[in-house]
Protein backbone atom coordinates (compact mmCIF):
# COMPACT_ATOMS: atom_id res chain seq x y z
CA UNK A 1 -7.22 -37.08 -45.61
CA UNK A 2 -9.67 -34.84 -47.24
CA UNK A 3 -12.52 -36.45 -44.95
CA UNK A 4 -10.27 -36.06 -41.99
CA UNK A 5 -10.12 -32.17 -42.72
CA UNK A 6 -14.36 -32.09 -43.69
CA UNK A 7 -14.42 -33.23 -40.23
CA UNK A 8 -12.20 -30.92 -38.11
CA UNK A 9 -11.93 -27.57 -37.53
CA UNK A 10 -8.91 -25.92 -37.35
CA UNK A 11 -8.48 -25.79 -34.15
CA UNK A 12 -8.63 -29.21 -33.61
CA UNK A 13 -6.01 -30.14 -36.34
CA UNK A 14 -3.74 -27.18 -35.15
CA UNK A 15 -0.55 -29.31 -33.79
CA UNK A 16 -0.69 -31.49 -36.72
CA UNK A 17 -0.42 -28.76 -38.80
CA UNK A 18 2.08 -26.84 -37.16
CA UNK A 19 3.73 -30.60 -36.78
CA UNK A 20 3.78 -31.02 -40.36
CA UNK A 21 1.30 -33.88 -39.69
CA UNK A 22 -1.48 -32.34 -41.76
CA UNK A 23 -0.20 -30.37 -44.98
CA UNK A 24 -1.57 -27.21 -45.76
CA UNK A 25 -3.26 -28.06 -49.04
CA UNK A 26 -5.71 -26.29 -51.71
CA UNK A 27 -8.66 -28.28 -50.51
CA UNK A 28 -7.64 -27.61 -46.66
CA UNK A 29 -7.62 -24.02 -47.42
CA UNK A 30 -10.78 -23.71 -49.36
CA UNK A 31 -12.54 -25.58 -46.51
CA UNK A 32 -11.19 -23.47 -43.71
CA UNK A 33 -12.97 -20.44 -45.96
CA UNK A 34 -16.07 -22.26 -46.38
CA UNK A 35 -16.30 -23.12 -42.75
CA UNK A 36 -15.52 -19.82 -41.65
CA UNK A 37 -12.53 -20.51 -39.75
CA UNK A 38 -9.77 -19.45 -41.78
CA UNK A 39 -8.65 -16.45 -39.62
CA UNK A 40 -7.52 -19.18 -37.36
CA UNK A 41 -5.80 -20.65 -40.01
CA UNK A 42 -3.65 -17.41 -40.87
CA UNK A 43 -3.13 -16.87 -36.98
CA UNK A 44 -1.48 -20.25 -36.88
CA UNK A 45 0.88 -19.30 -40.65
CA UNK A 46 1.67 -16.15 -38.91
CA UNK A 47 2.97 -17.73 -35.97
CA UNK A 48 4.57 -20.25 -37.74
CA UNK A 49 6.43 -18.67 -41.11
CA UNK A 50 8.04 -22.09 -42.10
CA UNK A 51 5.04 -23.51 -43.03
CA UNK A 52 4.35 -20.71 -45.25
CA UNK A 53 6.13 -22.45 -48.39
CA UNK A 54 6.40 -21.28 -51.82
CA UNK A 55 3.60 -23.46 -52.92
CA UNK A 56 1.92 -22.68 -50.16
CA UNK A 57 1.90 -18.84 -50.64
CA UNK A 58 0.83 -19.63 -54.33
CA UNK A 59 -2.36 -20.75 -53.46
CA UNK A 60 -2.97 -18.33 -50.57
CA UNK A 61 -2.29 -15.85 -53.69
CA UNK A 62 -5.46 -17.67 -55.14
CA UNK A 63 -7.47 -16.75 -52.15
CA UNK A 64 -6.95 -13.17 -51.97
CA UNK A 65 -10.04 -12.11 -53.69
CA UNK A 66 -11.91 -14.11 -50.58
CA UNK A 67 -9.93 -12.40 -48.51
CA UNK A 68 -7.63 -9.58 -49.15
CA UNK A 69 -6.25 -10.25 -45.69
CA UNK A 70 -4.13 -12.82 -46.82
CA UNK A 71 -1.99 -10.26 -48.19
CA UNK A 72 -0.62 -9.81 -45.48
CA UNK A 73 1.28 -12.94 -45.05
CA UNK A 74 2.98 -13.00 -47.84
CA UNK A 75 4.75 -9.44 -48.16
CA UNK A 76 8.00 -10.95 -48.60
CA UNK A 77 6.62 -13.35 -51.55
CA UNK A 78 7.61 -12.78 -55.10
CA UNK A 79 4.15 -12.45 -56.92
CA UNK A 80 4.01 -13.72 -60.69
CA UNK A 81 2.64 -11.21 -62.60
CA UNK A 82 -0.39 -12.87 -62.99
CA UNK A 83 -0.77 -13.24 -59.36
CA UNK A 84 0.01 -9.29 -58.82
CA UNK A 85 -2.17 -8.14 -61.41
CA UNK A 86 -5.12 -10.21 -59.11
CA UNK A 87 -3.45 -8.32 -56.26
CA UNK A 88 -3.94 -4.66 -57.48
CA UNK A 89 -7.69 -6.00 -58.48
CA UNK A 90 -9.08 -7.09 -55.45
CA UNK A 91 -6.81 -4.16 -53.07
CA UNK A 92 -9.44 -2.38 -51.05
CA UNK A 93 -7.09 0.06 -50.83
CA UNK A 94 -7.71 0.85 -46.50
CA UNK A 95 -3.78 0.16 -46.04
CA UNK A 96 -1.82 0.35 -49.08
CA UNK A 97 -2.65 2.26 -52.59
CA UNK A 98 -2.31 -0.16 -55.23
CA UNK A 99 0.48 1.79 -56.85
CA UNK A 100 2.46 1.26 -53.91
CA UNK A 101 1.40 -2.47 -54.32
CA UNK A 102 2.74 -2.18 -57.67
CA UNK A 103 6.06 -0.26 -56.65
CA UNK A 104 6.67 -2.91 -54.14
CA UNK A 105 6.17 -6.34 -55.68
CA UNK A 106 6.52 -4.73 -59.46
CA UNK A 107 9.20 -6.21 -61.68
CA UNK A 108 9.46 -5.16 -64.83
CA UNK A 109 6.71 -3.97 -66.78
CA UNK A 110 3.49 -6.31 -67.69
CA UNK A 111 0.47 -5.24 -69.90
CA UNK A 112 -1.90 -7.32 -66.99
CA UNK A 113 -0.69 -5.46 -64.41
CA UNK A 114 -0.53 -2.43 -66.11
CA UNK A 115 -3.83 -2.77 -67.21
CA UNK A 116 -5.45 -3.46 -63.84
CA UNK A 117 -3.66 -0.67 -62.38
CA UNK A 118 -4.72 1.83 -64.67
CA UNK A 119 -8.08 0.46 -63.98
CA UNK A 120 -7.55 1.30 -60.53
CA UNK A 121 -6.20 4.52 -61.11
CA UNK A 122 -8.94 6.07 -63.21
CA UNK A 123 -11.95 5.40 -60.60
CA UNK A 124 -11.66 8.29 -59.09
CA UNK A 125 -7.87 10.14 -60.30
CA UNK A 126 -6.30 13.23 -58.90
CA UNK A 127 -3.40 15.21 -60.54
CA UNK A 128 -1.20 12.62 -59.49
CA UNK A 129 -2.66 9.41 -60.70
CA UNK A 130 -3.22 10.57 -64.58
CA UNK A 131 0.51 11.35 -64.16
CA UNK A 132 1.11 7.75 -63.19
CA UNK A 133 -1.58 6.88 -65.58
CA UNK A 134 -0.27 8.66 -68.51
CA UNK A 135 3.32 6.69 -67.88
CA UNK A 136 1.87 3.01 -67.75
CA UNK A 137 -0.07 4.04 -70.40
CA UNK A 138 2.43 4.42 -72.82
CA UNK A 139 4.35 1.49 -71.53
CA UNK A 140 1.83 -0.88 -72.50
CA UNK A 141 2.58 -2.90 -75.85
CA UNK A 142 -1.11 -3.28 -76.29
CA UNK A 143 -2.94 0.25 -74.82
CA UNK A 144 -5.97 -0.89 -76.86
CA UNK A 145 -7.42 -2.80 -74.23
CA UNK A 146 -7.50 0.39 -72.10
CA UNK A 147 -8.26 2.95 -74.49
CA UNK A 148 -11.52 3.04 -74.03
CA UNK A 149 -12.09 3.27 -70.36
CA UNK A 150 -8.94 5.98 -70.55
CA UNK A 151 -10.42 8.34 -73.01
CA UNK A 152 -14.17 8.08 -71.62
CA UNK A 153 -12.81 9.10 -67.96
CA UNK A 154 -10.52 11.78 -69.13
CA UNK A 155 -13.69 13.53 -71.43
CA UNK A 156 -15.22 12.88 -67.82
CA UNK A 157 -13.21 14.30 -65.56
CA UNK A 158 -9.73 15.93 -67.12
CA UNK A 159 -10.70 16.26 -71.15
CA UNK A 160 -7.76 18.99 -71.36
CA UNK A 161 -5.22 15.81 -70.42
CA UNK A 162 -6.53 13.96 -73.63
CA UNK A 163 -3.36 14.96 -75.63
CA UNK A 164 -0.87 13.64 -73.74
CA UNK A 165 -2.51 10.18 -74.60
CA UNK A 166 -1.71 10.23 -78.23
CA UNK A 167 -4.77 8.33 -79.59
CA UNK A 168 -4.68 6.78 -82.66
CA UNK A 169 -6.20 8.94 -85.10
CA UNK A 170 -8.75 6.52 -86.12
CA UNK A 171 -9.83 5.68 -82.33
CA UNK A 172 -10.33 9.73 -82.21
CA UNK A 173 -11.87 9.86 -86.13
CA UNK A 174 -14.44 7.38 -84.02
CA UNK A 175 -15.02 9.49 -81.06
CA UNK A 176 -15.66 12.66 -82.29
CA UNK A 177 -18.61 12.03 -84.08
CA UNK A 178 -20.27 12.48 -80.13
CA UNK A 179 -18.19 15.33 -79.14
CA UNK A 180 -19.20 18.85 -78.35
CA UNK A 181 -17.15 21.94 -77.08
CA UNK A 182 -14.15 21.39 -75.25
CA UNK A 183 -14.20 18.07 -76.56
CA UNK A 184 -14.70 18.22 -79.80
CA UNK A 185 -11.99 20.77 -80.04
CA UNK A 186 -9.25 19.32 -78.23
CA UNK A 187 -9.67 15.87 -79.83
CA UNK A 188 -9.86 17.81 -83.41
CA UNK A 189 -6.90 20.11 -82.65
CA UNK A 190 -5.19 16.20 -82.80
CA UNK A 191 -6.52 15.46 -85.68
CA UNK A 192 -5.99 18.54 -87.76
CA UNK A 193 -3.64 17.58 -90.47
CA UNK A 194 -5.18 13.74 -90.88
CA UNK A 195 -7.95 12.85 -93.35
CA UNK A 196 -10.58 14.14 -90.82
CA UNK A 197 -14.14 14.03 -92.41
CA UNK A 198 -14.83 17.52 -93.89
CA UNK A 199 -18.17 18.04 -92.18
CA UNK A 200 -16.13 18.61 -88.91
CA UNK A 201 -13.98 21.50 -89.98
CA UNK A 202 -17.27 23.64 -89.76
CA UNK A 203 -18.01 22.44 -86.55
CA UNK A 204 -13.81 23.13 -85.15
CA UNK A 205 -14.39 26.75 -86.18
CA UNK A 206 -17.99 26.96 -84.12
CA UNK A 207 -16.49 25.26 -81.17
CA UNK A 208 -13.26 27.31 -81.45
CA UNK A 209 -15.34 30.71 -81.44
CA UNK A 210 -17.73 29.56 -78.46
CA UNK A 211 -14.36 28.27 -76.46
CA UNK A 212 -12.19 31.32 -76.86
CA UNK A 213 -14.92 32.98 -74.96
CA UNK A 214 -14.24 31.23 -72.22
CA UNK A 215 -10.77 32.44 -70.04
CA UNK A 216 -10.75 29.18 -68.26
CA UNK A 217 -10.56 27.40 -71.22
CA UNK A 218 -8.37 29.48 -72.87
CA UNK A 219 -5.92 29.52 -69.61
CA UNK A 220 -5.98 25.64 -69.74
CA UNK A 221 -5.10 25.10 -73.39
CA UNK A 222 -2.23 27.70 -73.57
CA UNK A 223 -0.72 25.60 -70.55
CA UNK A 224 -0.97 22.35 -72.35
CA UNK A 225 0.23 24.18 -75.81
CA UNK A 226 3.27 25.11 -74.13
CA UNK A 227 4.45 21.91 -72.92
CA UNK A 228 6.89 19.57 -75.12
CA UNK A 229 3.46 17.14 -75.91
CA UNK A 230 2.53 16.73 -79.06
CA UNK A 231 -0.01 19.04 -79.02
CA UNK A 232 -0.26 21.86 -81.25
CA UNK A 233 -2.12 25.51 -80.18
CA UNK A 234 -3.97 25.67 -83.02
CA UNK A 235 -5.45 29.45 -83.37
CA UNK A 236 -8.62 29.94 -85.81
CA UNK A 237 -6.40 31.31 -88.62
CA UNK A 238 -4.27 28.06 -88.36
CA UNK A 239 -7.60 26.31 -89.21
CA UNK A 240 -9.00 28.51 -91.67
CA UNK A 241 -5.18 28.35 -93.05
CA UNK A 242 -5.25 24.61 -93.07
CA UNK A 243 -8.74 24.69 -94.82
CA UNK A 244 -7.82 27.27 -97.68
CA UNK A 245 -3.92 25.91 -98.18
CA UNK A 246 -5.41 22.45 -98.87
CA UNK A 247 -8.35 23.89 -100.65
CA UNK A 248 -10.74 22.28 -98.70
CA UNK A 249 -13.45 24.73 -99.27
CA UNK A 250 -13.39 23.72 -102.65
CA UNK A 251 -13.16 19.72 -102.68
CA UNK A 252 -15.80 18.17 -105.49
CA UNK A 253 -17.14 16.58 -102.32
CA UNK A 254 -20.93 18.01 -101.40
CA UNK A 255 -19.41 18.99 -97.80
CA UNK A 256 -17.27 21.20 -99.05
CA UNK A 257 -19.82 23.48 -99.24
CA UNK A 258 -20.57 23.48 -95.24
CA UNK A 259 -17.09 24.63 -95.16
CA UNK A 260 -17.17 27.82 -97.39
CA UNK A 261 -20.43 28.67 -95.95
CA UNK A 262 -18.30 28.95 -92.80
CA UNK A 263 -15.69 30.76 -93.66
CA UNK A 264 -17.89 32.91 -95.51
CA UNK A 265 -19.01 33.94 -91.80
CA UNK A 266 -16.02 34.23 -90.48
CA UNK A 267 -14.50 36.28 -92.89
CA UNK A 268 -17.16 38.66 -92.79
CA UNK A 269 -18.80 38.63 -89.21
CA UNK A 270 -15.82 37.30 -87.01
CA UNK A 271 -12.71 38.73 -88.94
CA UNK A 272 -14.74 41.62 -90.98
CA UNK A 273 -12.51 41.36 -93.44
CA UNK A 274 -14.77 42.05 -96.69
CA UNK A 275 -12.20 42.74 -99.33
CA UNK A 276 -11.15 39.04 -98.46
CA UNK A 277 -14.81 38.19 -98.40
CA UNK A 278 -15.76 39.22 -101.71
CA UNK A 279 -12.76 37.63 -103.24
CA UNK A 280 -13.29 34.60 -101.76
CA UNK A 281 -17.21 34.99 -103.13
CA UNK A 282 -16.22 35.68 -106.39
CA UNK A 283 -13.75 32.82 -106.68
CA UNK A 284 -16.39 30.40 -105.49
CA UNK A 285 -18.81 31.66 -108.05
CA UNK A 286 -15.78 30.83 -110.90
CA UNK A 287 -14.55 27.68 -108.74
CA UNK A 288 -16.81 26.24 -106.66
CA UNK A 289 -20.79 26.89 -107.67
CA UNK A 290 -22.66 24.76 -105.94
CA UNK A 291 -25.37 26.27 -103.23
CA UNK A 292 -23.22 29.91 -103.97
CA UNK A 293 -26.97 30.92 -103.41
CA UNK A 294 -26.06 30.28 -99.97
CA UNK A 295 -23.13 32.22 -99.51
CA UNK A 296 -24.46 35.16 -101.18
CA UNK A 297 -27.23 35.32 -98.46
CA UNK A 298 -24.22 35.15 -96.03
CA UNK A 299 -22.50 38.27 -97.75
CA UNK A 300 -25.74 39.86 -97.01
CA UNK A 301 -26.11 39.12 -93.68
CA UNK A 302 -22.57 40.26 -93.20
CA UNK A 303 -23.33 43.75 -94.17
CA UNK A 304 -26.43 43.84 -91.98
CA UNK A 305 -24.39 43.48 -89.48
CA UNK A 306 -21.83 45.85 -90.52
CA UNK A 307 -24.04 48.62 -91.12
CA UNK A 308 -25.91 48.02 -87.89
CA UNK A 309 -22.47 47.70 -85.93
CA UNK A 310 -21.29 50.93 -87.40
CA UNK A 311 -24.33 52.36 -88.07
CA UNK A 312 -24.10 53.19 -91.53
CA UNK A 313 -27.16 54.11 -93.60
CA UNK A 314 -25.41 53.77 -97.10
CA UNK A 315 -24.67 50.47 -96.88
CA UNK A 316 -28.05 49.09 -96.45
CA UNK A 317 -28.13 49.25 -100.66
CA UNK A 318 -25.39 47.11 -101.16
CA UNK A 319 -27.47 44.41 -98.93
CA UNK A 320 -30.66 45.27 -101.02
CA UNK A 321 -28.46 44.25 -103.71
CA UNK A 322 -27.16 41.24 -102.94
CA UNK A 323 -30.94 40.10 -101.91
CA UNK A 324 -31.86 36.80 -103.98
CA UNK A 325 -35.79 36.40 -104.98
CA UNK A 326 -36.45 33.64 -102.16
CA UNK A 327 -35.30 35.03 -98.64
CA UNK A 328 -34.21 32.78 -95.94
CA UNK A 329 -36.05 33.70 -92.37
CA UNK A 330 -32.45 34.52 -90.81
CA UNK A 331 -31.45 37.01 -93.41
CA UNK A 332 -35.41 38.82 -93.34
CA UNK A 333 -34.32 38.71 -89.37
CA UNK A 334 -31.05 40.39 -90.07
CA UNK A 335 -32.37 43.41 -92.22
CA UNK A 336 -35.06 44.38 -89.90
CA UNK A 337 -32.83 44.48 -86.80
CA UNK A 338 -29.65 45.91 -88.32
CA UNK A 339 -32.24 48.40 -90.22
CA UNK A 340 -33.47 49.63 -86.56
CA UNK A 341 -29.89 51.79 -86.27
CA UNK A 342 -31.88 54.23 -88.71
CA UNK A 343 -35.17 54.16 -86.65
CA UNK A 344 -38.53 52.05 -87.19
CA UNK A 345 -39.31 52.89 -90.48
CA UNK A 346 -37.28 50.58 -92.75
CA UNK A 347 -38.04 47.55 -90.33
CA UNK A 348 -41.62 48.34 -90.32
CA UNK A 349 -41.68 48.29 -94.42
CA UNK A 350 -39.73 45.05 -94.49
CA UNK A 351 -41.69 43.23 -91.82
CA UNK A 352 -45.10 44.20 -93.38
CA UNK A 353 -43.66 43.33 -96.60
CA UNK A 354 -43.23 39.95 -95.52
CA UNK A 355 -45.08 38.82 -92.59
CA UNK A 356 -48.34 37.19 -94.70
CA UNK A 357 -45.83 35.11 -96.91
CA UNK A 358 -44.20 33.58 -93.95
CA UNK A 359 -45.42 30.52 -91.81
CA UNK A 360 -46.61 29.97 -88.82
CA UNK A 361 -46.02 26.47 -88.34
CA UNK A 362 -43.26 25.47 -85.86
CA UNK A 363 -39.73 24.00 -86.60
CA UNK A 364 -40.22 20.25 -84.63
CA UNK A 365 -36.91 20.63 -83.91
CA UNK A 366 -36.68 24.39 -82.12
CA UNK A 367 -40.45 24.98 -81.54
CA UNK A 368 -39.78 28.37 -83.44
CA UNK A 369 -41.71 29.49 -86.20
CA UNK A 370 -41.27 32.19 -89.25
CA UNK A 371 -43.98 34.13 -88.22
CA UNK A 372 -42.73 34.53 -84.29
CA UNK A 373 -39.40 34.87 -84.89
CA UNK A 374 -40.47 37.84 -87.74
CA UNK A 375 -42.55 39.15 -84.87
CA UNK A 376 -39.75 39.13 -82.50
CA UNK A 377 -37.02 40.72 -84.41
CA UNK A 378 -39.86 43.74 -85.53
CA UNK A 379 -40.66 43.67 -81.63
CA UNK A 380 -36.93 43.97 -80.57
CA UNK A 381 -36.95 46.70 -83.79
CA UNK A 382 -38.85 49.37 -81.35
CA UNK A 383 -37.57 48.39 -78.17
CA UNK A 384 -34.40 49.56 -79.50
CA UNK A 385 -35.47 52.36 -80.61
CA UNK A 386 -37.44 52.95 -77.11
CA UNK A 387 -40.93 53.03 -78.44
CA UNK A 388 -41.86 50.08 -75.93
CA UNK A 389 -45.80 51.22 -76.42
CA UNK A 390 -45.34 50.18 -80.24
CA UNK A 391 -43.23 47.11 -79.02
CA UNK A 392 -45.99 45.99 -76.50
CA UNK A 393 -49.49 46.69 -79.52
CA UNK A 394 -47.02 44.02 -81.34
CA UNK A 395 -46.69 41.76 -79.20
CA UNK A 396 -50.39 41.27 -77.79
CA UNK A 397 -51.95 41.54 -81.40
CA UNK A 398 -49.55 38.36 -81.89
CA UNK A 399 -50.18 36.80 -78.60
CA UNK A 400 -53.87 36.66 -79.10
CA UNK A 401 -53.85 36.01 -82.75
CA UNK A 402 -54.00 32.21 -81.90
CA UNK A 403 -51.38 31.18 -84.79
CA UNK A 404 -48.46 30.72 -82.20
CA UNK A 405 -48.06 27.96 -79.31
CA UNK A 406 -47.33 29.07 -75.89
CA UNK A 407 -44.17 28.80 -75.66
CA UNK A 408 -43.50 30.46 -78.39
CA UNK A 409 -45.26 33.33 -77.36
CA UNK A 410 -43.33 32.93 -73.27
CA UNK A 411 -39.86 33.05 -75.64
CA UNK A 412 -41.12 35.91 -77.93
CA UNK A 413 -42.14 38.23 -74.32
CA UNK A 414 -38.02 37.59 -72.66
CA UNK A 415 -37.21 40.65 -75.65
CA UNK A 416 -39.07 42.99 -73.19
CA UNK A 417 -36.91 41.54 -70.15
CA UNK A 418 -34.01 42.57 -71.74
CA UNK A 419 -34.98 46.07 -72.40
CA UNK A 420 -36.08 46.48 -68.76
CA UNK A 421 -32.39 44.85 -67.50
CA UNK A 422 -30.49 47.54 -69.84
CA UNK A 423 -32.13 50.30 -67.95
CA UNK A 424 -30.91 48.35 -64.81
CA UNK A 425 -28.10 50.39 -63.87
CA UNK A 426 -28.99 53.48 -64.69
CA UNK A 427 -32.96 55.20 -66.22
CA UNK A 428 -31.73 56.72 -68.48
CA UNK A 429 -32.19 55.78 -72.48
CA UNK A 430 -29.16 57.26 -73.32
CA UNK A 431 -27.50 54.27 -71.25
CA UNK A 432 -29.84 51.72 -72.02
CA UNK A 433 -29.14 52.05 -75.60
CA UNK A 434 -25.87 50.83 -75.92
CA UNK A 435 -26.49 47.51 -74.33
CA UNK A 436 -29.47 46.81 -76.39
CA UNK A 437 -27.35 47.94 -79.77
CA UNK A 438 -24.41 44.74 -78.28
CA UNK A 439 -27.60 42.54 -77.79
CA UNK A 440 -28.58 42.80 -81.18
CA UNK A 441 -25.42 42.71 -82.69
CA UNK A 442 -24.72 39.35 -80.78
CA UNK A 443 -28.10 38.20 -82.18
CA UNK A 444 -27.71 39.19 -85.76
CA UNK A 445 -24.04 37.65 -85.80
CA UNK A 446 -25.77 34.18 -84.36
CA UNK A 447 -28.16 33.96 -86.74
């Protein structure tokens, strides 16, 4: 028989088979594929329904990734699971969305189908499919052999759905070691409470600061926060409250310390709160020692900030004070900038002071060196207080000193671009001013 049907085409064999006279077999079916006449075939099973028999339909199920066509015959069949799962796989989608594939033929819930319709779903998903996606989701018995391709398209395309998920906290302990921003703080937020790796407490409270900058962010989170998900609206304080109620700042562990030097920041350049500050200082001196050489350069920073903010000339001693005999680049940064609030005098002392100790030799990792960024803060010194003549003798004794790369020198010259922008809106010095004293402010506190 099998020669017989080699030999024919369908159209010869076409009464036999409507006759009954030829079955409709596997191999006749694969051959009327492979000799490109099977559209006659399906004209003739159209026409003729009784020959489309259970068995029959089960191996024009097999066919449908040839040709998703065949579909289209058997809409009344009752697909295995197995056989609907291949369905939703190979749907091209033209006609009928694969969820109304699923809806239709659907019974019960299987992880196979499940998992190829979430497959389908997440291509390209609107509003509307995460919802579906989000419900099969949690109906599979095994969502591990998803999880993956769910969590990399919603950091993709919808990273504020991510919560709704409820991903295993080790799955999430995984993934945020690559995270940044929005990411990192909405799969943390999940994670606040487990045995989360101290190093990334640090990081929660940088993301958390850059975020709540942001009103679209902000906007998004609050709407998530206030549904009945398990998803909590963690603020900063709940963090820092988390941190200090479990006395994480002052685990034996060597991270710990990444974690006081942070909220040694906050405390005094986010929250300004320095009667909390210096407690917390002096309890880490009695409680926690290690690298408190750190967080006293911190403390000082603090104030620099503080007394440029409010421009306060008498507390300028308690930051000579605090100074330590080896002074980190940031903190020689910090006292000649917030020291320009009493004119160029004190920045002048410090940077001459200090500017033949320092290096000139690039960081490899932000091109910056010592030396220029020294020469930049005692640059942005004058500009602020409008001596751009002073600011500009600087700059080109620097420039053609040879001892800094070009680039350096291009980044070191955009301090002069903002003075000129601050006088934008207005010539006049006594607007100009103001903006330059939020500039540095913003660049003492980033530091």
């Amino acid at each position: 028989m099998l020669r017989f049907i080699r030999s024919k085409s369908i159209s010869s064999i076409s009464k036999q088979l409507v006759t009954g006279e030829v079955p409709i077999t596997k191999a006749l079916l694969e051959n009327s594929l492979e000799n490109q006449d099977f559209h006659e075939l399906k004209s003739i099973l159209k026409a003729n329904s009784k020959l489309l028999t259970t068995p029959v339909k089960n191996e024009l199920c097999n066919l449908i990734p040839n040709d998703f066509s065949i579909y289209y015959l058997l809409k009344d069949h009752v697909f295995t699971n197995e056989q609907l799962a291949n369905l939703i796989k190979h749907n091209p989608e033209r006609v009928d969305t694969s969820w109304e594939l699923f809806h239709r033929h659907g019974n019960g819930h299987n992880d196979s189908v499940s998992q190829e319709l979430i497959t389908k779903l997440i291509r390209e998903p609107s509003t509307g499919d995460w919802a579906k996606v989000l419900y099969l989701y949690h109906q599979l018995s095994n969502p591990g052999s998803v999880r993956e391709v769910v969590f990399n398209k919603l950091t993709e395309a919808s990273p504020q759905l991510l919560p709704y998920f409820d991903f295993p906290a080790s799955f999430l302990t995984e993934k945020i070691k690559n995270l940044d921003g929005i990411l990192f703080f909405i799969v943390f937020s999940q994670l606040l409470g487990t045995n989360v790796e101290l190093e990334y407490y640090p990081k929660a409270i940088d993301n958390f600061i850059e975020l709540e900058e942001n009103p679209e962010f902000v906007q998004s989170y609050k709407r998530l926060a206030k549904t009945d998900i398990s998803f909590q609206d963690h603020s900063l304080k709940d963090i820092v409250d988390y941190i200090e109620t479990n006395k994480l700042d002052t685990d034996q562990r060597p991270e710990s310390l990444l974690i006081r030097l942070k909220l040694m920041e906050l405390y005094g350049m986010e929250f300004k709160d320095f009667e909390t500050l210096l407690k917390k200082f002096h309890h880490y001196q009695a409680h926690a020692d290690f690298g408190v050489e750190f967080i006293q350069n911190i403390i000082s920073q603090a104030y620099c900030l503080k007394a440029f903010e409010e421009k306060n000339k008498d507390i300028f001693p308690i930051v000579d004070a605090l100074l330590l005999e080896n002074i980190p680049i940031k903190l020689l940064q910090s006292m000649i900038l917030s020291s320009s609030v009493l004119g160029t005098e004190r920045p002048l002392e410090i940077y001459n002071k200090y500017i033949q100790e320092v290096s000139a030799k690039p960081n490899e990792y932000t091109g910056r060196s010592p030396f220029g960024l020294l020469n930049e803060s005692i640059i942005l010194a004058f500009l602020y207080n409008n001596d751009r003549d002073f600011a500009h003798i600087i700059f080109d004794k620097v420039s053609m000193s040879g001892k800094l790369s070009e680039s350096e020198v291009a980044i070191i010259k955009k301090v002069f671009k903002v003075y000129g922008d601050a006088f934008e809106e207005e010539d006049r010095w006594e607007s100009a001013q103001p903006k330059l004293h939020s500039y540095i402010a913003g660049v003492i506190r980033d530091l």
